[in-house]
PDB file of N, CA and C in Angstrom:
ATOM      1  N   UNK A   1      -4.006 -45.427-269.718  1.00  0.00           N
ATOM      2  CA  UNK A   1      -2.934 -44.460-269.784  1.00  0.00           C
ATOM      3  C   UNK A   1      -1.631 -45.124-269.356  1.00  0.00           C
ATOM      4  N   UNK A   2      -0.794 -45.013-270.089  1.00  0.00           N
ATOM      5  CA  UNK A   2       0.461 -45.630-269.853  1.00  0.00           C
ATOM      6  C   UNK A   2       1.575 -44.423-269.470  1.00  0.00           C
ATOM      7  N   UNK A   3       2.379 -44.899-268.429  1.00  0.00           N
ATOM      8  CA  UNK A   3       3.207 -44.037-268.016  1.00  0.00           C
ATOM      9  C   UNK A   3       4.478 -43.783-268.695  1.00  0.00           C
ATOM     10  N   UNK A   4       5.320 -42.552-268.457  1.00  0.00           N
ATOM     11  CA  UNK A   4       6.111 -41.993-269.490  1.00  0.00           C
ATOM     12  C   UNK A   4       7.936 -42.231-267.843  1.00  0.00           C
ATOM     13  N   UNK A   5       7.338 -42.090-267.208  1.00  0.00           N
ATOM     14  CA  UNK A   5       8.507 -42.751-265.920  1.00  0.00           C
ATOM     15  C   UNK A   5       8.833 -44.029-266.448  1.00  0.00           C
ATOM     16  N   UNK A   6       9.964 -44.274-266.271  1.00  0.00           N
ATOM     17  CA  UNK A   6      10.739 -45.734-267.101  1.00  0.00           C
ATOM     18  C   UNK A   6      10.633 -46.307-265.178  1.00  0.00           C
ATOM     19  N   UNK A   7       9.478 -47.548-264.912  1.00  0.00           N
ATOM     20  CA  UNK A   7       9.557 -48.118-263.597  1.00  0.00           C
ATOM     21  C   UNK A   7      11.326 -48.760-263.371  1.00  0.00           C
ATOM     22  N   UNK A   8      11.889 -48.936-264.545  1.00  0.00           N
ATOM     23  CA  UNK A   8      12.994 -49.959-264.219  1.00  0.00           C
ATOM     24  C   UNK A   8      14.576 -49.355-263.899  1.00  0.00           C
ATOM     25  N   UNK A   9      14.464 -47.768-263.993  1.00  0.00           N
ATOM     26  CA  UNK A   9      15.348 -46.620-263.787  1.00  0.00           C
ATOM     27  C   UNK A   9      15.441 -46.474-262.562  1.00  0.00           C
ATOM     28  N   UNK A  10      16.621 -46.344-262.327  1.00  0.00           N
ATOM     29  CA  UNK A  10      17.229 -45.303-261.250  1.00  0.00           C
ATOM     30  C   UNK A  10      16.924 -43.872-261.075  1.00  0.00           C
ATOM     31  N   UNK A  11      16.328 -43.582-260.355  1.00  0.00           N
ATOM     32  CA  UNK A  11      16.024 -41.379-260.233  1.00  0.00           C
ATOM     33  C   UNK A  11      16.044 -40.985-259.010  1.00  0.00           C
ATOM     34  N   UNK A  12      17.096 -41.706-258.455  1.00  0.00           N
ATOM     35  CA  UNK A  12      17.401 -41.174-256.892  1.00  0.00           C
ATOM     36  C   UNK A  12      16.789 -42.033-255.693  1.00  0.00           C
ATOM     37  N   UNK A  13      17.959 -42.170-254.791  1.00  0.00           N
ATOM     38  CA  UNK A  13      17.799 -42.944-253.285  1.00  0.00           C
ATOM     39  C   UNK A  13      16.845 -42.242-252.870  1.00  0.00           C
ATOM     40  N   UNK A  14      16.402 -42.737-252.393  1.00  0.00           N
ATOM     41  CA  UNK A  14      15.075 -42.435-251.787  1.00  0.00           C
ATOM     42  C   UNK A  14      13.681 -41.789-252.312  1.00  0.00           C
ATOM     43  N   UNK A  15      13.603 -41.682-253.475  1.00  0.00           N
ATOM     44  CA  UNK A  15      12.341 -41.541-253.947  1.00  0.00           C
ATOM     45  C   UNK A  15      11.644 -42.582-254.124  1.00  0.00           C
ATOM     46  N   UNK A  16      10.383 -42.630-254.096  1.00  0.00           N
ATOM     47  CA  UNK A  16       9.107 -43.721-253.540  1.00  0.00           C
ATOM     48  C   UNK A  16       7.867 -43.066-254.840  1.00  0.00           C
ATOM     49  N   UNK A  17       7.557 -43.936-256.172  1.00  0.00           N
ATOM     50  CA  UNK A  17       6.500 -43.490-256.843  1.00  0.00           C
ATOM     51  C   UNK A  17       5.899 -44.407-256.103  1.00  0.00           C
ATOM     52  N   UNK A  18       4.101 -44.188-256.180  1.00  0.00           N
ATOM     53  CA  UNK A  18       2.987 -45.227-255.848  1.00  0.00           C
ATOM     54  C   UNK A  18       2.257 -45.000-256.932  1.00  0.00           C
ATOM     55  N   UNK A  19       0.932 -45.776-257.446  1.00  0.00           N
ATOM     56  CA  UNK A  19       0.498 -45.739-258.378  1.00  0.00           C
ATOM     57  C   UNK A  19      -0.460 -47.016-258.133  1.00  0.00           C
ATOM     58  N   UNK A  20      -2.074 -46.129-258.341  1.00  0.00           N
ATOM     59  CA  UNK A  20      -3.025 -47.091-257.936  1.00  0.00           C
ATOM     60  C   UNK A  20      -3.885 -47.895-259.236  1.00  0.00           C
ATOM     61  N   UNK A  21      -3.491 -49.202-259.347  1.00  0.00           N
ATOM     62  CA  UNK A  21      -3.951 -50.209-260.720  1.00  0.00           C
ATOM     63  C   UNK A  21      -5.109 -50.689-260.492  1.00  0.00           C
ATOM     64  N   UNK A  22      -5.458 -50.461-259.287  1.00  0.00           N
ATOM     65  CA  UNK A  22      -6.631 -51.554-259.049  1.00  0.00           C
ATOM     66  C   UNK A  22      -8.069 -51.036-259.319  1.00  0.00           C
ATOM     67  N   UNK A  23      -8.409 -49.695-259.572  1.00  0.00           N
ATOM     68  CA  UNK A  23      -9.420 -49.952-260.137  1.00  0.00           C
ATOM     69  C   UNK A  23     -10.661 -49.118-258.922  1.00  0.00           C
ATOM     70  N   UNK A  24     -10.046 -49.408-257.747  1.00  0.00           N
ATOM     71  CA  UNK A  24     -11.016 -48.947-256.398  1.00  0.00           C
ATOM     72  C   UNK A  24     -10.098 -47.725-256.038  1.00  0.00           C
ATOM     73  N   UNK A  25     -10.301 -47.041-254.809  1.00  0.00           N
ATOM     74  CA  UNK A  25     -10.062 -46.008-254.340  1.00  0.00           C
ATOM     75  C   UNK A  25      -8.843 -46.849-253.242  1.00  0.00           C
ATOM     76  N   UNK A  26      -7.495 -45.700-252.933  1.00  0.00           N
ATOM     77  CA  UNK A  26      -6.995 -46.205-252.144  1.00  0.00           C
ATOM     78  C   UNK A  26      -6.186 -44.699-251.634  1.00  0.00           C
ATOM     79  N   UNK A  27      -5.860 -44.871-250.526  1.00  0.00           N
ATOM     80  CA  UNK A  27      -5.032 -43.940-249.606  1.00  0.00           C
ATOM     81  C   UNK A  27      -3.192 -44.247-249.771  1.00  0.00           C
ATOM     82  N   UNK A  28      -2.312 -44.141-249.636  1.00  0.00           N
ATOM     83  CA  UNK A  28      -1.056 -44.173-249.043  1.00  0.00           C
ATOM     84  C   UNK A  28       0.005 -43.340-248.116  1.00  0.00           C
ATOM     85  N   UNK A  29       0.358 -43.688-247.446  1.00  0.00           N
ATOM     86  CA  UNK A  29       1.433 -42.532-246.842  1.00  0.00           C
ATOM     87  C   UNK A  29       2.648 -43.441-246.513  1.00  0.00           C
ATOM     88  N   UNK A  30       4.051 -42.661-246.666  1.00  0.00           N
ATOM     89  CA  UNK A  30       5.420 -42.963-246.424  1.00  0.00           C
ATOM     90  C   UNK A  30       5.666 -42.283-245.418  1.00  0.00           C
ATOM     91  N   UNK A  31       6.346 -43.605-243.891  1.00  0.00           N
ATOM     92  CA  UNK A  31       6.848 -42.833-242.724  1.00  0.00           C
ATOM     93  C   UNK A  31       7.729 -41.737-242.491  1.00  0.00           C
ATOM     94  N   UNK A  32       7.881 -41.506-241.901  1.00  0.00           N
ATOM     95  CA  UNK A  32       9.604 -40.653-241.572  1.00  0.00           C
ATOM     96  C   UNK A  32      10.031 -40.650-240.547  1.00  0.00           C
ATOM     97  N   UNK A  33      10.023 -42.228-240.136  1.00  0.00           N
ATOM     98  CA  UNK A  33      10.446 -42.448-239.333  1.00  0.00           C
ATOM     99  C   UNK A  33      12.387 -42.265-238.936  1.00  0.00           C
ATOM    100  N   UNK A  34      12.884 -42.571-240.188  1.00  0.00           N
ATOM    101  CA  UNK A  34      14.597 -42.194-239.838  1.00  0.00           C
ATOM    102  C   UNK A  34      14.943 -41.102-240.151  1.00  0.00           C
ATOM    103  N   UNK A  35      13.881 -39.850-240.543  1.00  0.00           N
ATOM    104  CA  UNK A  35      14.404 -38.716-240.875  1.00  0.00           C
ATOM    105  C   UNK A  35      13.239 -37.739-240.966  1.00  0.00           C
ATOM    106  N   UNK A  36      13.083 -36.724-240.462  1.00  0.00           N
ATOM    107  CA  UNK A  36      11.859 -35.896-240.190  1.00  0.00           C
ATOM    108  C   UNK A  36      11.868 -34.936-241.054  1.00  0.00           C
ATOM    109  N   UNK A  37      11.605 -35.523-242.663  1.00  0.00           N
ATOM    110  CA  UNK A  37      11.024 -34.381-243.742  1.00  0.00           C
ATOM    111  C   UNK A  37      10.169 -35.256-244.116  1.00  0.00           C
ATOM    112  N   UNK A  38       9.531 -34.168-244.840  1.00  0.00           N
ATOM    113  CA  UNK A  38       8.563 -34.922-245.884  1.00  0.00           C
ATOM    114  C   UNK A  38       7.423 -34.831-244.567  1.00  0.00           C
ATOM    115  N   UNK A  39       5.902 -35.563-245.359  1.00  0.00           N
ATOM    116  CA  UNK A  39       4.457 -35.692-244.939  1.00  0.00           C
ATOM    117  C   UNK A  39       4.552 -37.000-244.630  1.00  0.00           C
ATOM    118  N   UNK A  40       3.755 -37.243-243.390  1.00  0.00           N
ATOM    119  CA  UNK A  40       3.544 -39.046-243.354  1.00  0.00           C
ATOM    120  C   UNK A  40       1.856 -38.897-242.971  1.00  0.00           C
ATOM    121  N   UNK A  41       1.232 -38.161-243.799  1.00  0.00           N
ATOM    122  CA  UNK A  41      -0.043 -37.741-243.786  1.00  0.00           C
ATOM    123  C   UNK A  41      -0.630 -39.011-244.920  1.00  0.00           C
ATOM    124  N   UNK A  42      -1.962 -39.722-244.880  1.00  0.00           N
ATOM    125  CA  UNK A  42      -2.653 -40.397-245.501  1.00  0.00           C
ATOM    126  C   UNK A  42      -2.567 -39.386-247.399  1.00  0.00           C
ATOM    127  N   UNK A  43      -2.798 -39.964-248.257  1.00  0.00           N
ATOM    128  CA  UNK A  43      -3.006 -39.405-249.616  1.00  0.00           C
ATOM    129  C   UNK A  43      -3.775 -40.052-250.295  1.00  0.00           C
ATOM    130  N   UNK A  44      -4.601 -39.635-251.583  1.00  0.00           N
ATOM    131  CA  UNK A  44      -5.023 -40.733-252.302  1.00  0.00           C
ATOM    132  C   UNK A  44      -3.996 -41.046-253.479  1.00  0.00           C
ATOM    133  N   UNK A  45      -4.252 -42.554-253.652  1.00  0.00           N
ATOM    134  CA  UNK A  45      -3.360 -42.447-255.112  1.00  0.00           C
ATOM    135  C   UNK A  45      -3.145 -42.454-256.473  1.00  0.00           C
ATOM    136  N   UNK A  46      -2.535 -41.425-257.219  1.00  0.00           N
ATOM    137  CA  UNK A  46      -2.935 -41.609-258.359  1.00  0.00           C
ATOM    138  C   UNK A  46      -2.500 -42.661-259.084  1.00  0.00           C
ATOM    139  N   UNK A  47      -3.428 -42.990-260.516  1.00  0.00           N
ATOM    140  CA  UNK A  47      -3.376 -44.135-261.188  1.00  0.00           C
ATOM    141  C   UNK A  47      -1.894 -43.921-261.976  1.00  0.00           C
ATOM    142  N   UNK A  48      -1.081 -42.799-261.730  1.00  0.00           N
ATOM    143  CA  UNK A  48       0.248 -43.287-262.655  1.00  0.00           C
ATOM    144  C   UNK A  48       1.211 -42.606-261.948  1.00  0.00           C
ATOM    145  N   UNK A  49       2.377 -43.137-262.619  1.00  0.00           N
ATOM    146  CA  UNK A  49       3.551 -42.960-261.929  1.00  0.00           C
ATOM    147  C   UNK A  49       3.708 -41.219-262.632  1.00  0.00           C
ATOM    148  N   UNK A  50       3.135 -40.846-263.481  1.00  0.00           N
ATOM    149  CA  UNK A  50       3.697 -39.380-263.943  1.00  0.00           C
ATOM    150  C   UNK A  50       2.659 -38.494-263.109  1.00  0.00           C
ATOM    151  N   UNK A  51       2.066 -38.448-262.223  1.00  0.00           N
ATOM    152  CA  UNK A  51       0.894 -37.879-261.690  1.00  0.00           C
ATOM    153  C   UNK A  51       1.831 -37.058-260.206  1.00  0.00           C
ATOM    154  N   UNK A  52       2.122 -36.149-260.125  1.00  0.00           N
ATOM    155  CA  UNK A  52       2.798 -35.526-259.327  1.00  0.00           C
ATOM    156  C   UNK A  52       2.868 -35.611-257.657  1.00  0.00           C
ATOM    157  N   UNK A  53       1.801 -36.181-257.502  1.00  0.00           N
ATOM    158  CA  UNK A  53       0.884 -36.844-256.354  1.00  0.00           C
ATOM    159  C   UNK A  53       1.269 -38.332-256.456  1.00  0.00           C
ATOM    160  N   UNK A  54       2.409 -38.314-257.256  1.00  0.00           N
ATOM    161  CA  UNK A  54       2.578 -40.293-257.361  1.00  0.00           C
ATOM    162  C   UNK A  54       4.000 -40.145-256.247  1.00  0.00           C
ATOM    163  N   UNK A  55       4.371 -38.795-256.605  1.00  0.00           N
ATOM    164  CA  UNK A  55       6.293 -39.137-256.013  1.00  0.00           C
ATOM    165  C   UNK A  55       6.317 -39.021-254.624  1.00  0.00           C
ATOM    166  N   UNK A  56       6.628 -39.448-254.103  1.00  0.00           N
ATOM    167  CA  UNK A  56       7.230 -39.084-252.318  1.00  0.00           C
ATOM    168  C   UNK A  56       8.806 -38.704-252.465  1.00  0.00           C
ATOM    169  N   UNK A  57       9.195 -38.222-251.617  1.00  0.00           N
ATOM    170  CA  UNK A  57      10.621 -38.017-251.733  1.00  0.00           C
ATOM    171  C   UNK A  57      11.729 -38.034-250.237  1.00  0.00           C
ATOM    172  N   UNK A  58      11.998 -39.121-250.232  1.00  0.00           N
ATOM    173  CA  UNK A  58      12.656 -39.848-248.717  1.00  0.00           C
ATOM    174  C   UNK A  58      13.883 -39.821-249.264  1.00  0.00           C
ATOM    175  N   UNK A  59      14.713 -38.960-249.699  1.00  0.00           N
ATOM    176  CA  UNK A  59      16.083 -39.264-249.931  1.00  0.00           C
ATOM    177  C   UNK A  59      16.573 -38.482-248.341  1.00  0.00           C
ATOM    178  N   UNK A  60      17.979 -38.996-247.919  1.00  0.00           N
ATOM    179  CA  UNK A  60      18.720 -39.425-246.490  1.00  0.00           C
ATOM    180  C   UNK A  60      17.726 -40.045-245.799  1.00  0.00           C
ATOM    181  N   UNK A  61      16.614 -40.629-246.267  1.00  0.00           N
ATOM    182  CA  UNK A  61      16.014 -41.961-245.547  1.00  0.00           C
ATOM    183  C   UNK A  61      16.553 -43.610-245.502  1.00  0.00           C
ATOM    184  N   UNK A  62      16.232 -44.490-244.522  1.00  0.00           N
ATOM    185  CA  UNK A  62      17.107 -45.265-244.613  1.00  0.00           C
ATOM    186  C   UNK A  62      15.721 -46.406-244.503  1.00  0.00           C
ATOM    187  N   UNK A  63      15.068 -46.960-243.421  1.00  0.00           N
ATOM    188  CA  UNK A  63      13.735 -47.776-243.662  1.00  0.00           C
ATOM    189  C   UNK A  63      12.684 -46.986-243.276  1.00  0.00           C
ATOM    190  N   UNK A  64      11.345 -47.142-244.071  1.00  0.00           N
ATOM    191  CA  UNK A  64      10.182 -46.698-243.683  1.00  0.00           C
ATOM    192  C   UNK A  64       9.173 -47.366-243.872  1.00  0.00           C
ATOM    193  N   UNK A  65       8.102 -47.239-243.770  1.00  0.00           N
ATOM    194  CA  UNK A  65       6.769 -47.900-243.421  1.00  0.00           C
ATOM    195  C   UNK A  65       6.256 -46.863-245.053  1.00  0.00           C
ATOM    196  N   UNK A  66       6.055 -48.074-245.945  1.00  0.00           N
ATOM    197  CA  UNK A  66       4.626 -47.429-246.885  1.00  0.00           C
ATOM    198  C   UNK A  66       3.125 -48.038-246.531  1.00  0.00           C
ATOM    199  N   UNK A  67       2.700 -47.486-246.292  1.00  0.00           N
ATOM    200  CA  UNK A  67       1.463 -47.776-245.961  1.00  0.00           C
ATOM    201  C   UNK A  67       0.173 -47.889-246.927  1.00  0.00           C
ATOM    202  N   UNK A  68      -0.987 -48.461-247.014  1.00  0.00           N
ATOM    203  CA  UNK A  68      -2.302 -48.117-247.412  1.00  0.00           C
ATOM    204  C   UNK A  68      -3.373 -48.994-247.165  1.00  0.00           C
ATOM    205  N   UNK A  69      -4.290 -48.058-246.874  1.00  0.00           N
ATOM    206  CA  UNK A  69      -5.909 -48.891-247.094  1.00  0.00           C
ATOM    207  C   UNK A  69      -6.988 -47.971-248.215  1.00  0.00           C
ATOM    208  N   UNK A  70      -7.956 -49.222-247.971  1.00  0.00           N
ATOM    209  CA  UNK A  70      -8.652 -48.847-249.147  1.00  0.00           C
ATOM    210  C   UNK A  70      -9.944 -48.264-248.439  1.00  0.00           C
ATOM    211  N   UNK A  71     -10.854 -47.624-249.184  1.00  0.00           N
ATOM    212  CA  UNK A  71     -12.274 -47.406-248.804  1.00  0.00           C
ATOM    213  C   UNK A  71     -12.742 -48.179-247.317  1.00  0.00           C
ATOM    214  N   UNK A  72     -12.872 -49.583-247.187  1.00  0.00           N
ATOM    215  CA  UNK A  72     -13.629 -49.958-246.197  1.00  0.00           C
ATOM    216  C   UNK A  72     -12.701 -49.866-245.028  1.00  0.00           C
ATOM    217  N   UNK A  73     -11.702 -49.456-245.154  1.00  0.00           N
ATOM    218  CA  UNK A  73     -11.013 -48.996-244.081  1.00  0.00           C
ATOM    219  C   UNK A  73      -9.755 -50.333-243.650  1.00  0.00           C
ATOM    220  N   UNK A  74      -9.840 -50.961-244.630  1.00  0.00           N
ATOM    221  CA  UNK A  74      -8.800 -52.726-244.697  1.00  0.00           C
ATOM    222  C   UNK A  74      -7.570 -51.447-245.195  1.00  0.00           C
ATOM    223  N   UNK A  75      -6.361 -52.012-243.698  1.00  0.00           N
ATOM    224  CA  UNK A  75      -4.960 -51.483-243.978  1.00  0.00           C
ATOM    225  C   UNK A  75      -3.927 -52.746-244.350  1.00  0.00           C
ATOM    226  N   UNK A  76      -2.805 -52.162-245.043  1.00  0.00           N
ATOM    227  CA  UNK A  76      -1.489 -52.781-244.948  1.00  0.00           C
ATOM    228  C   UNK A  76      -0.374 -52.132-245.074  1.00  0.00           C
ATOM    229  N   UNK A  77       0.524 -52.908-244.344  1.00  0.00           N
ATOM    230  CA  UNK A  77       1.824 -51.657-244.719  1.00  0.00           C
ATOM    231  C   UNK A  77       3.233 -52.408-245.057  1.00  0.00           C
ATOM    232  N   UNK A  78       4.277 -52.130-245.594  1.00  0.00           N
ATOM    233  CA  UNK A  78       5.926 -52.821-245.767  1.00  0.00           C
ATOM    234  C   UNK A  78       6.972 -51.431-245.037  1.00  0.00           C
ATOM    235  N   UNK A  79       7.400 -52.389-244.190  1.00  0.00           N
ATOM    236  CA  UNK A  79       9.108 -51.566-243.822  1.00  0.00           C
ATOM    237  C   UNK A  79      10.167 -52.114-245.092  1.00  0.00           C
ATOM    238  N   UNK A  80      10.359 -50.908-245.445  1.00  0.00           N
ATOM    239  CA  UNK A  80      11.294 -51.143-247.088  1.00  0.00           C
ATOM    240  C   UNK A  80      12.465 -50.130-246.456  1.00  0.00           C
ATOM    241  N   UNK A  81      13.383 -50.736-247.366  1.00  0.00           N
ATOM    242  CA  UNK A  81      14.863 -49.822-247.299  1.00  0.00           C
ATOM    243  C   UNK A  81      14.928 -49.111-248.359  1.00  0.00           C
ATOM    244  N   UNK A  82      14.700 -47.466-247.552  1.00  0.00           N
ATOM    245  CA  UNK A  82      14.976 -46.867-248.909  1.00  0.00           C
ATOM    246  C   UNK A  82      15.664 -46.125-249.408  1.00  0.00           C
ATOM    247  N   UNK A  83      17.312 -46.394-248.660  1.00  0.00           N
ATOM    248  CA  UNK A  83      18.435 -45.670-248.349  1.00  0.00           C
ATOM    249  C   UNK A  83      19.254 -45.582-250.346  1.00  0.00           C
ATOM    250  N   UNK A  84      19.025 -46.973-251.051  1.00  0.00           N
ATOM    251  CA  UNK A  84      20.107 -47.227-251.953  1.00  0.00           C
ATOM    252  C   UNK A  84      19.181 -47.176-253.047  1.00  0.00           C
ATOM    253  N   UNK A  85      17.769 -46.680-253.137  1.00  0.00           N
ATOM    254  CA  UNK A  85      17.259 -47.376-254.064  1.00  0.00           C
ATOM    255  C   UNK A  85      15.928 -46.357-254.638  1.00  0.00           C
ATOM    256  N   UNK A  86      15.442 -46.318-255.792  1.00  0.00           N
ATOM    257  CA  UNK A  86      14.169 -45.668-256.641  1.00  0.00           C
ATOM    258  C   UNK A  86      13.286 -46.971-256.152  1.00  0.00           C
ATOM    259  N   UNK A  87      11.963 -46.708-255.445  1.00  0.00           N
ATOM    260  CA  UNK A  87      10.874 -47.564-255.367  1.00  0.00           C
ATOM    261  C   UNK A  87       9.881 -46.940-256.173  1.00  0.00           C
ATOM    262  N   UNK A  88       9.374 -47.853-256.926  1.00  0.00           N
ATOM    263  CA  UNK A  88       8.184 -48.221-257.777  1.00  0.00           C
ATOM    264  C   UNK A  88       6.880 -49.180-257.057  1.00  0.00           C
ATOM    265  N   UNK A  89       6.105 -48.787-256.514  1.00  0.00           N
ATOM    266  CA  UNK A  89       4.829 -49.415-255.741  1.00  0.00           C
ATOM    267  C   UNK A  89       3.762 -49.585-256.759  1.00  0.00           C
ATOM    268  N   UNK A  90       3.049 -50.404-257.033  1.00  0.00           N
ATOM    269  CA  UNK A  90       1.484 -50.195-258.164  1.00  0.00           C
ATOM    270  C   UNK A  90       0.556 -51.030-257.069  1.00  0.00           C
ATOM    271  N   UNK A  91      -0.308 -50.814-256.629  1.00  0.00           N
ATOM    272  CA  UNK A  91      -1.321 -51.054-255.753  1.00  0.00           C
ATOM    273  C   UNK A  91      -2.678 -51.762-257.139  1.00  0.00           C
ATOM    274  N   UNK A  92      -2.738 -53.225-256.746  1.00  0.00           N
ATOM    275  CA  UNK A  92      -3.458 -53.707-257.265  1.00  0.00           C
ATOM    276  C   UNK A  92      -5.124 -53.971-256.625  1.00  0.00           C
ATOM    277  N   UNK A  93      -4.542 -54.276-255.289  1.00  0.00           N
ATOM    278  CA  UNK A  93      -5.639 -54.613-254.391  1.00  0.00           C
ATOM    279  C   UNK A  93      -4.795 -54.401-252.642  1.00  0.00           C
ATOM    280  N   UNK A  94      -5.552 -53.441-252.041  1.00  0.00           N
ATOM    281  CA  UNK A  94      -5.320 -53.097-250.519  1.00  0.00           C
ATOM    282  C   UNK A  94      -4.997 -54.545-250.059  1.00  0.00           C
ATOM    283  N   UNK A  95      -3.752 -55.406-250.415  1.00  0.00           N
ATOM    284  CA  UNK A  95      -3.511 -56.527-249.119  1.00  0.00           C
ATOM    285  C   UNK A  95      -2.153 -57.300-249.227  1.00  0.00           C
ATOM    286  N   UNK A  96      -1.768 -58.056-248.725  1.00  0.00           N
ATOM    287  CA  UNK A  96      -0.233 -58.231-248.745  1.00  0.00           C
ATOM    288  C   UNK A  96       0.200 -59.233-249.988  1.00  0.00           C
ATOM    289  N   UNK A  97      -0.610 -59.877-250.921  1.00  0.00           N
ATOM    290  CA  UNK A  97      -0.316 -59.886-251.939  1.00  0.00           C
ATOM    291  C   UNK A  97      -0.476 -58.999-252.925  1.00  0.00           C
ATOM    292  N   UNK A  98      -1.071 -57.824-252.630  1.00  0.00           N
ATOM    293  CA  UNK A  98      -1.813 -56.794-254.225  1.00  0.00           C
ATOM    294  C   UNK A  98      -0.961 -55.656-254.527  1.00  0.00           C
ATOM    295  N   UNK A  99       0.374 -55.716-253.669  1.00  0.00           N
ATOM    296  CA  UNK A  99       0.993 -54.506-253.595  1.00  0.00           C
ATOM    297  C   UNK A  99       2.400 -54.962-254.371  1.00  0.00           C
ATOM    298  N   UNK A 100       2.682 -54.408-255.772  1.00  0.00           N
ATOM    299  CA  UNK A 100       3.732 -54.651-255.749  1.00  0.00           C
ATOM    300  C   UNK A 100       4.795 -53.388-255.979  1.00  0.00           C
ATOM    301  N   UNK A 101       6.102 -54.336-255.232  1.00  0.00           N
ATOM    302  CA  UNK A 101       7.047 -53.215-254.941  1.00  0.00           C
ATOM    303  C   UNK A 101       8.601 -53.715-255.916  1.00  0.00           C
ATOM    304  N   UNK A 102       8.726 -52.870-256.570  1.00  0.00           N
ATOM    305  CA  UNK A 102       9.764 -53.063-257.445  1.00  0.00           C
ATOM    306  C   UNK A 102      11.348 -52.015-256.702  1.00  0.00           C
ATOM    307  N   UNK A 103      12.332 -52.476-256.603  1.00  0.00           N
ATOM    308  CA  UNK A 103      13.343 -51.163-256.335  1.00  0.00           C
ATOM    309  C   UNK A 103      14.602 -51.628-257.306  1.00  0.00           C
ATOM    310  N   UNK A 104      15.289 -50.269-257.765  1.00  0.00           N
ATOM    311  CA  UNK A 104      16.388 -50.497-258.764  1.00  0.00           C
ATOM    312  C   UNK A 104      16.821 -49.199-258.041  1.00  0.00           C
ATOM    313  N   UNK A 105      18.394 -49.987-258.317  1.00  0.00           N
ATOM    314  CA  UNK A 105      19.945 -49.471-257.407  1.00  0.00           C
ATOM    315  C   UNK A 105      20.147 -48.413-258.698  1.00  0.00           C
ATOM    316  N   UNK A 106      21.706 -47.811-258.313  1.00  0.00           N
ATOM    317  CA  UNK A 106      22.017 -46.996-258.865  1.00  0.00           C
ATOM    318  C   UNK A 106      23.163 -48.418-260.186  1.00  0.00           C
TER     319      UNK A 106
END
């Protein structure tokens, strides 16, 4: 299934899609740490960026912690800035190479 979200667009500071490629089961959650909306509750993730359960929404956020682990309980996480920018995440494999993070400015 191919997604209908253009990854290389701008759709607002602080929104965060995730989107799980890899094939296994995986969790994510986005902090709130510089601003107290939103869930920083664990989720699972869906396999596409159009999956409604893909978007987080951190706009007047400035850095946060995305987080995830997979099934056996193996975590990782990135402090990203997500004050100026649309993040695009695709989770290949739970570890600090399998995560990639794309962001485009306005």
């Amino acid at each position: 299934m191919s997604d209908t979200i253009n990854s290389t667009k701008f759709l607002g500071a602080g929104l965060v899609y995730i989107r799980n490629q890899s094939g296994n089961y995986a969790d994510a959650f986005v902090s709130k740490l510089s601003h107290d909306s939103g869930s920083d509750y664990w989720f699972s993730v869906p396999t596409s960026f159009d999956d409604p359960g893909a978007k987080w929404d951190r706009s007047d956020h400035d850095w946060e912690v995305i987080g995830f682990k997979d099934e056996g309980g193996k975590q990782v996480g990135f402090y990203v800035d997500l004050e100026k920018f649309t993040t695009y995440v695709t989770v290949h494999t739970v570890s600090q190479s399998g995560i990639q993070i794309v962001q485009v400015g306005p």
